[in-house]
Every structure is written in C-alpha cells, then in structure tokens.
N, C-alpha and C. Protein backbone atom coordinates (compact mmCIF):
# COMPACT_ATOMS: atom_id res chain seq x y z
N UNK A 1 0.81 -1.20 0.00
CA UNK A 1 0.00 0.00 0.00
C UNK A 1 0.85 1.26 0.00
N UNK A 2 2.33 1.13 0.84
CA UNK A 2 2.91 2.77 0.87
C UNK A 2 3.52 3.09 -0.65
N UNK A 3 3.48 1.79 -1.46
CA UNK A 3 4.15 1.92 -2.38
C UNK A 3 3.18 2.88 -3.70
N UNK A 4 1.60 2.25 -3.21
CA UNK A 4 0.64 2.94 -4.01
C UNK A 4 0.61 4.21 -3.34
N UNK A 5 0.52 4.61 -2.03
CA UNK A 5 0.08 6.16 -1.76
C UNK A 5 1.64 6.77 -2.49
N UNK A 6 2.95 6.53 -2.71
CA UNK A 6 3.79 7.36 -2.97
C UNK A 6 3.46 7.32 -4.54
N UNK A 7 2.87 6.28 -5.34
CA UNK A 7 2.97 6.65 -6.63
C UNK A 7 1.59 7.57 -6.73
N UNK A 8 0.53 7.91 -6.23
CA UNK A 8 -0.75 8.55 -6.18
C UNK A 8 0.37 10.48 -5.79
N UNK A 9 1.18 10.23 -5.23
CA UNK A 9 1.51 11.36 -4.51
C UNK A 9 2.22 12.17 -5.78
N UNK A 10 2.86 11.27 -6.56
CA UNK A 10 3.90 11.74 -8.00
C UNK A 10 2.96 11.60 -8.84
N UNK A 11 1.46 11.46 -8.91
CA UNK A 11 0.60 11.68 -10.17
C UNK A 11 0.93 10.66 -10.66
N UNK A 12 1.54 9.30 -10.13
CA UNK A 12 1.52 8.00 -11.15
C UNK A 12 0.54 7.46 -11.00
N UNK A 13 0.38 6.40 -12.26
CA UNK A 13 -0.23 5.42 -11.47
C UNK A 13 -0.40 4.10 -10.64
N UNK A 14 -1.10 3.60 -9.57
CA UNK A 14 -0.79 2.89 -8.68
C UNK A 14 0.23 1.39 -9.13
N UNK A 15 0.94 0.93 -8.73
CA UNK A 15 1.80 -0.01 -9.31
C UNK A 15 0.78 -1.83 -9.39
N UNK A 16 -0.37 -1.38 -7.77
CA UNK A 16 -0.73 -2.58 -7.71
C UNK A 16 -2.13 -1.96 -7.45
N UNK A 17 -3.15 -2.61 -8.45
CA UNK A 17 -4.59 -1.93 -8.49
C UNK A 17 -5.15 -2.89 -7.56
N UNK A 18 -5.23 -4.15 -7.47
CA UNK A 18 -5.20 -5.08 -6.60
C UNK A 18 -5.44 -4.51 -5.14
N UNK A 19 -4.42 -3.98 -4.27
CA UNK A 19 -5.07 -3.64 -3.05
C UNK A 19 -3.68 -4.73 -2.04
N UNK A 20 -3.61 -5.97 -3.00
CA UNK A 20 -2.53 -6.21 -2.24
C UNK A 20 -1.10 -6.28 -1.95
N UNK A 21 -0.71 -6.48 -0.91
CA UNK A 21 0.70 -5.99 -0.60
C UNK A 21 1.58 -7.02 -1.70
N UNK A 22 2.35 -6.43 -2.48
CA UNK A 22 3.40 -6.87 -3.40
C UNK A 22 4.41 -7.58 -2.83
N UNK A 23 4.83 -9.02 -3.31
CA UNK A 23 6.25 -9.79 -2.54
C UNK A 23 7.12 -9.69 -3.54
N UNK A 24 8.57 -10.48 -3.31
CA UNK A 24 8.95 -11.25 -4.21
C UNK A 24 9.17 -10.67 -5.21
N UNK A 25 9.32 -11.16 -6.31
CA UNK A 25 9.76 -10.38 -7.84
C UNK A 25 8.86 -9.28 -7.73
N UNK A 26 7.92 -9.23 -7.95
CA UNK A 26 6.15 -8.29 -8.22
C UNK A 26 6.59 -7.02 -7.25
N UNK A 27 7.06 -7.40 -6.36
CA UNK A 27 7.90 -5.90 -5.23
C UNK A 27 8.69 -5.22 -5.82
N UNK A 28 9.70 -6.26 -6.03
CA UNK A 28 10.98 -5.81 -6.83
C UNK A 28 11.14 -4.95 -8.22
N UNK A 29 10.15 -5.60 -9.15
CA UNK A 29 9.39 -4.96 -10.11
C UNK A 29 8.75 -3.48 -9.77
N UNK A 30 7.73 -3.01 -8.94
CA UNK A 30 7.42 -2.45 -8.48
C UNK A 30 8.46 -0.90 -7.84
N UNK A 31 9.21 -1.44 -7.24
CA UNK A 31 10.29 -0.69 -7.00
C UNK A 31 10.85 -0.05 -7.72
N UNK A 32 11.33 -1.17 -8.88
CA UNK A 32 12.47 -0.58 -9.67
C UNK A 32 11.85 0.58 -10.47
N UNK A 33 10.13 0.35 -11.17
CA UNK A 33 9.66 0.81 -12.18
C UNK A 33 9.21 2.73 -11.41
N UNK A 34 8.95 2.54 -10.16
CA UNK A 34 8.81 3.54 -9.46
C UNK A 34 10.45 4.51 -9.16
N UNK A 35 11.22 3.60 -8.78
CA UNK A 35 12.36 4.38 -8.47
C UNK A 35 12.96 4.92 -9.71
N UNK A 36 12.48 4.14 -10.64
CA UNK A 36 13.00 4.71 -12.80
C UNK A 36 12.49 5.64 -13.05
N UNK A 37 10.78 5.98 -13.04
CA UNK A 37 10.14 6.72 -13.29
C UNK A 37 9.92 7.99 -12.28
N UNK A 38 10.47 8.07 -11.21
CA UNK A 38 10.34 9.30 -10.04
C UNK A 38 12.21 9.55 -10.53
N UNK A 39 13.13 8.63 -10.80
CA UNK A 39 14.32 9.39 -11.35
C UNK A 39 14.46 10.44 -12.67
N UNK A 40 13.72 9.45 -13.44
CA UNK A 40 13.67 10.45 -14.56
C UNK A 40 12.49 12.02 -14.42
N UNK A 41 11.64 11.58 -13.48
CA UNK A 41 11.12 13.08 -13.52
C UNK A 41 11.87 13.99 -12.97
N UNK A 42 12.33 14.04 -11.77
CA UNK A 42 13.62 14.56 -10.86
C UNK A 42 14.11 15.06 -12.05
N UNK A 43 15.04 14.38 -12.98
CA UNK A 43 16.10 14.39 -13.86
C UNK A 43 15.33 15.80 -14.55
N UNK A 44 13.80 15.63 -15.00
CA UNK A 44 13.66 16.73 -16.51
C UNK A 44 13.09 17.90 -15.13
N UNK A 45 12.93 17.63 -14.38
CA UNK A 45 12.54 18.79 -13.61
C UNK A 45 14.02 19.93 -13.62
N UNK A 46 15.52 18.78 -13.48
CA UNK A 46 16.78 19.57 -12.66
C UNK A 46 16.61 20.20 -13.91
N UNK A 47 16.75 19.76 -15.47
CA UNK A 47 17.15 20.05 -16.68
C UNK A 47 16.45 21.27 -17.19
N UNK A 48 14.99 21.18 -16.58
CA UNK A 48 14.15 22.48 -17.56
C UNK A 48 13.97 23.68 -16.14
N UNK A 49 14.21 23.38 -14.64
CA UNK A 49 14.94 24.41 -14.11
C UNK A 49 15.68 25.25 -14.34
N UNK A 50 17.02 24.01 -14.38
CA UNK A 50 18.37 25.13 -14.63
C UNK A 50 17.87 25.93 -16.10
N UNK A 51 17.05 25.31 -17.44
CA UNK A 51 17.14 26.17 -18.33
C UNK A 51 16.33 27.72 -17.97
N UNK A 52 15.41 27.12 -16.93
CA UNK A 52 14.45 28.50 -16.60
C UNK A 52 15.40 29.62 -16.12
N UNK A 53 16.50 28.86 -14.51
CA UNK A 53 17.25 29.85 -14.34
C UNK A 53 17.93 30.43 -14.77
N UNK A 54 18.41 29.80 -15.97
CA UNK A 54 19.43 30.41 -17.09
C UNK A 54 18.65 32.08 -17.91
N UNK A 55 17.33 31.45 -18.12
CA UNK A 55 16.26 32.41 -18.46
C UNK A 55 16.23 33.21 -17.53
N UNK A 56 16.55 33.10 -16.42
CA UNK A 56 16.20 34.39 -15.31
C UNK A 56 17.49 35.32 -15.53
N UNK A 57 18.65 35.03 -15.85
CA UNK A 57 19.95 35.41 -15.81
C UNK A 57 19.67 36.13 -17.34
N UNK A 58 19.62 35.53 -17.79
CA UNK A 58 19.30 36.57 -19.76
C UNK A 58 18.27 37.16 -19.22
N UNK A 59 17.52 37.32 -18.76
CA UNK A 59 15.89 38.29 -18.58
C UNK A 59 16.61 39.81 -18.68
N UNK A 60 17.74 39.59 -17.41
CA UNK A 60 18.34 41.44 -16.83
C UNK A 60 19.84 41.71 -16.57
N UNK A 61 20.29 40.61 -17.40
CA UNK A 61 22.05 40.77 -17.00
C UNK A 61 22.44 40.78 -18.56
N UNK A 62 23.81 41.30 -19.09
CA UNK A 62 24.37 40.81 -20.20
C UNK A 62 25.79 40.36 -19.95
N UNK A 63 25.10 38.93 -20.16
CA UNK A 63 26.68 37.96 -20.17
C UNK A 63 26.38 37.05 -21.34
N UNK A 64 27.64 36.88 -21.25
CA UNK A 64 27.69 35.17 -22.60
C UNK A 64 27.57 34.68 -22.26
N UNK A 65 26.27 34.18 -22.42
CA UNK A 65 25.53 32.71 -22.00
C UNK A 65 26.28 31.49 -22.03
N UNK A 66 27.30 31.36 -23.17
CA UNK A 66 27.59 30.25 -23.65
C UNK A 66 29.38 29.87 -22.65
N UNK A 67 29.57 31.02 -22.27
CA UNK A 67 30.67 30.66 -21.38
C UNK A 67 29.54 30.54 -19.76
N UNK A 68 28.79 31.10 -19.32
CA UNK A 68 28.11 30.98 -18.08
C UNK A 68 27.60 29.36 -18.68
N UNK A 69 27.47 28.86 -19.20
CA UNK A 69 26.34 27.51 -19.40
C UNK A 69 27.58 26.35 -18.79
N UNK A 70 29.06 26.62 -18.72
CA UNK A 70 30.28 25.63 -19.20
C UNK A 70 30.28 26.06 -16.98
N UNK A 71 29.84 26.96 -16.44
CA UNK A 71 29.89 26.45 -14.96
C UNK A 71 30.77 28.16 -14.22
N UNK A 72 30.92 27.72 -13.35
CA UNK A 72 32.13 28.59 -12.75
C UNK A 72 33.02 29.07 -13.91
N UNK A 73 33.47 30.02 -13.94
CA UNK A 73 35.08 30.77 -14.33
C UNK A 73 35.83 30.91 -13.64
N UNK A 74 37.14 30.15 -13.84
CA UNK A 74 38.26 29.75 -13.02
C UNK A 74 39.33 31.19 -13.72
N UNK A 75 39.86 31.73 -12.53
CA UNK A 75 41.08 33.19 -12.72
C UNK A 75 42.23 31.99 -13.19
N UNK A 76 42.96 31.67 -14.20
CA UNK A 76 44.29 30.89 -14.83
C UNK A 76 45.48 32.08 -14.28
N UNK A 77 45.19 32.81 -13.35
CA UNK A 77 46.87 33.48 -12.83
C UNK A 77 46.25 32.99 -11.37
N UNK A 78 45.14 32.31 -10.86
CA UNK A 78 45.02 31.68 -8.83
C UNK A 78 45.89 30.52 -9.19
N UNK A 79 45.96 29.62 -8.14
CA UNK A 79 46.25 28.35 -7.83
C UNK A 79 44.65 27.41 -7.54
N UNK A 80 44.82 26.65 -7.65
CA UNK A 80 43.57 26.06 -7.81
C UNK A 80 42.74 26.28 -6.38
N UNK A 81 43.69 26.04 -5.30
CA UNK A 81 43.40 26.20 -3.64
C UNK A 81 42.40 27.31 -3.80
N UNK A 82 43.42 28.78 -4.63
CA UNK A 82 42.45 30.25 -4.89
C UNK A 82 40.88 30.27 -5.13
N UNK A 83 41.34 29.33 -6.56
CA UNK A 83 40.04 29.29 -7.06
C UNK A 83 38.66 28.47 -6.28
N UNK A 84 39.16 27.54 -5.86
CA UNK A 84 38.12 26.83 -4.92
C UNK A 84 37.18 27.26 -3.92
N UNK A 85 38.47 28.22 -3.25
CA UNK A 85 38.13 29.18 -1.87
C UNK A 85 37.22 30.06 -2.79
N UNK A 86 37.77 30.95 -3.90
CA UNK A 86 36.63 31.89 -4.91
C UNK A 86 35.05 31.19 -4.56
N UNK A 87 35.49 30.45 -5.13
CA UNK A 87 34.15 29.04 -5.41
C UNK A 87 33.30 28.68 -4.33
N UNK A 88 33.81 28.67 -2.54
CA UNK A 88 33.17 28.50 -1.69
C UNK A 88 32.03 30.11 -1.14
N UNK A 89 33.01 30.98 -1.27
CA UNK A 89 32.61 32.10 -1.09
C UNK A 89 32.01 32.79 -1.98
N UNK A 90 31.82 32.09 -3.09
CA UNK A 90 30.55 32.82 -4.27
C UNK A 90 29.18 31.90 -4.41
N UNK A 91 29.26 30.47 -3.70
CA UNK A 91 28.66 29.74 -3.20
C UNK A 91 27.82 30.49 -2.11
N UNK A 92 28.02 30.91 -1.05
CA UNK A 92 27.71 31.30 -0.07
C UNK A 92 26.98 32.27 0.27
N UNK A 93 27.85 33.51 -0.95
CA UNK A 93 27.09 34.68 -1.29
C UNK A 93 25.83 34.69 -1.97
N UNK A 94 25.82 32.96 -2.45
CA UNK A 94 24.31 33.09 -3.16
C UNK A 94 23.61 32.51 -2.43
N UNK A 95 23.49 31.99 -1.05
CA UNK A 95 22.61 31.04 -0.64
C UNK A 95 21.29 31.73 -0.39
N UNK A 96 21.16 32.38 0.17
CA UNK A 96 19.94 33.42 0.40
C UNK A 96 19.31 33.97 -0.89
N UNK A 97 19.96 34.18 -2.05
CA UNK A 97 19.43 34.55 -3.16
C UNK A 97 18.60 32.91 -3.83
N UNK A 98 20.17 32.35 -3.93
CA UNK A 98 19.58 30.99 -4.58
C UNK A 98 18.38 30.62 -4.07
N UNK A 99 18.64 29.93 -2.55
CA UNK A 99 16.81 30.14 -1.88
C UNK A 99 15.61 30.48 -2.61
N UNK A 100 15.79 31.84 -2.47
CA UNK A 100 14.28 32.82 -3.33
C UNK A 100 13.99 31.92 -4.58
N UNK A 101 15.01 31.86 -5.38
CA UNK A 101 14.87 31.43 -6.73
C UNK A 101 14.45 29.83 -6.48
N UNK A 102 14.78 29.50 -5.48
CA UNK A 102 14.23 27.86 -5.17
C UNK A 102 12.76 27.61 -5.75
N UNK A 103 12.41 28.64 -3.95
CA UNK A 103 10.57 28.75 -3.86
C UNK A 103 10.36 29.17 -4.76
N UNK A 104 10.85 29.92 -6.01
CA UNK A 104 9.70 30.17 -7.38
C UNK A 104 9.62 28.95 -8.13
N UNK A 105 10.44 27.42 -8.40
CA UNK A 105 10.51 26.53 -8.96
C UNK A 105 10.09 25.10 -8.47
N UNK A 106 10.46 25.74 -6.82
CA UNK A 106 9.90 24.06 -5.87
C UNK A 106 8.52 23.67 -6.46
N UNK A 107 7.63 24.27 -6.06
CA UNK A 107 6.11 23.80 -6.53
C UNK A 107 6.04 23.04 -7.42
N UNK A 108 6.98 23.22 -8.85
CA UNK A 108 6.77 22.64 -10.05
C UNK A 108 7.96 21.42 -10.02
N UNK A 109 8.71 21.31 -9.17
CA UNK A 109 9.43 20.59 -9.14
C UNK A 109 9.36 19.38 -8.40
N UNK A 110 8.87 19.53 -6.81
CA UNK A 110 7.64 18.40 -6.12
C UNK A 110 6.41 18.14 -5.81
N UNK A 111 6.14 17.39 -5.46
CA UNK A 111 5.00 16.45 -5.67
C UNK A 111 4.01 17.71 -4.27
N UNK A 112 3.14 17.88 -4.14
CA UNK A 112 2.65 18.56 -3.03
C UNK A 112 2.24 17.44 -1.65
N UNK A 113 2.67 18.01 -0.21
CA UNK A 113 3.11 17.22 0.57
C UNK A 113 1.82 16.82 1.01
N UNK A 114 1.51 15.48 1.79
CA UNK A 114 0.61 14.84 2.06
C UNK A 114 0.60 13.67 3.13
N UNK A 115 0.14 13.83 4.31
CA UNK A 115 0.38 12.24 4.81
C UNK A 115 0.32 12.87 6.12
N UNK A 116 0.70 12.20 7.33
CA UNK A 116 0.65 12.40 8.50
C UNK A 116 2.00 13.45 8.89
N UNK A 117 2.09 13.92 9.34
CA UNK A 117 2.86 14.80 9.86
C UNK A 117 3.15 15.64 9.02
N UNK A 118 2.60 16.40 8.23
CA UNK A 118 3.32 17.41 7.09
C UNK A 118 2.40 18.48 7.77
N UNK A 119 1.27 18.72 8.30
CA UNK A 119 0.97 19.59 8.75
C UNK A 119 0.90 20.18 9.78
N UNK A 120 0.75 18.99 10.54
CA UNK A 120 1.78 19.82 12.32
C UNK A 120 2.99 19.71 12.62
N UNK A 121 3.41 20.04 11.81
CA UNK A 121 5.56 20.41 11.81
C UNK A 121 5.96 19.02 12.18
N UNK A 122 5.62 18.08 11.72
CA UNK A 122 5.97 16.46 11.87
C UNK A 122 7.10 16.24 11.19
N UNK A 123 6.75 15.29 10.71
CA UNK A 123 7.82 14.64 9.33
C UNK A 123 8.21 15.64 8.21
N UNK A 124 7.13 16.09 7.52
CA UNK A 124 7.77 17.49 6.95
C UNK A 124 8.70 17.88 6.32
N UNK A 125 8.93 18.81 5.32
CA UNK A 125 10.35 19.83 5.23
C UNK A 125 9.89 20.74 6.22
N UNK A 126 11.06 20.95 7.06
CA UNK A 126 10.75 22.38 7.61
C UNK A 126 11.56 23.64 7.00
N UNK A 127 10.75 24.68 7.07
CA UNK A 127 10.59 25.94 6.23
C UNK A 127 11.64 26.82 7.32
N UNK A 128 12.57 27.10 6.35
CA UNK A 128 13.63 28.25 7.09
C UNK A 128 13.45 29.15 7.15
C-alpha cells in the first residue's frame, strides 16, 4: 500500500490496483519501475529548471551565455586552492538569493506534501 500512496503522490499510477501488498519479484518490479520513473522526472525537472534559471539570468544581465552555461570561471593566474576558496565564497554569497529562486521553482518541481505529519511540523520539510 505505501508503495501505491507514494505513486498517487507523483501523479503515477498505482503499481498494484489489486489492493494487495506486493512480494517477491512483483515488489521488486514495483520498485524498480517507481524508483526509474520518479528518477527520470527529478532528472527533466533539474534540466528544464536550470534552463528557466538560465532564463532568469538573460531576462536582466548581459553575459555570454555560452561561457556561463560551461559552470564557474576559473582566474588561470590563482592556484587552484584560490580558485576553490573563490568558489566556496561565491557559493555562499548566493545562498539566500539561490533560496528565493528555489521557492519560485519548488512547486513545479515536487509532488505537493501529504500524509501524516506534514501539517503539524511532523515529518515534513521544515521551512527556514
């Protein structure tokens, strides 16, 4: 049954219409086809995110997209130690921004929460 309320929760559909509890291969099956199909959504959710955020970055900045798409820009006169430390501390400087930009994409990205404890600060994400 938890296997049907989590696929009802991702808009799938139930693995076992049946009602009964899955053993044996029929579990295993079950599993795999759920853990394939909740990976690959994950997967086009990370993919058409990052393209949105990329879209948020062209909306009001002018940069070359095509060097921002390849990641970080590494300074070739630091030492790598430099660049890393760069890297932690431009990390950091975005966490509070990144955040914001989260909550405009979370919604579309998970499943909406449901079950016992999600509404009296139980089990939950809790909200920072």
């Amino acid at each position: 049954m938890a296997i049907n309320d989590l696929s009802t929760s991702w808009e799938l559909e139930p693995t076992n219409e049946v009602g009964e509890a899955a053993r044996g291969d029929a579990l295993v099956g079950q599993l795999c086809y759920l853990g394939t199909t909740l990976r690959n959504r994950v997967l086009d959710a990370l993919h058409s995110r990052v393209k949105r955020a990329m879209a948020v970055v062209c909306s009001g900045f002018s940069y070359d997209m095509g060097v921002v798409s390849h990641g970080f820009v590494t300074d070739i006169s630091k030492t790598d130690a430099e660049n890393e430390e760069r890297l932690h501390a431009l990390i950091d400087d975005a966490e509070v921004l990144g955040e914001r930009l989260v909550k405009l994409f979370e919604p579309e990205v998970l499943p909406p929460e449901t079950g016992a404890g999600t509404e009296d600060g139980g089990e939950g994400r809790s909200e920072d």
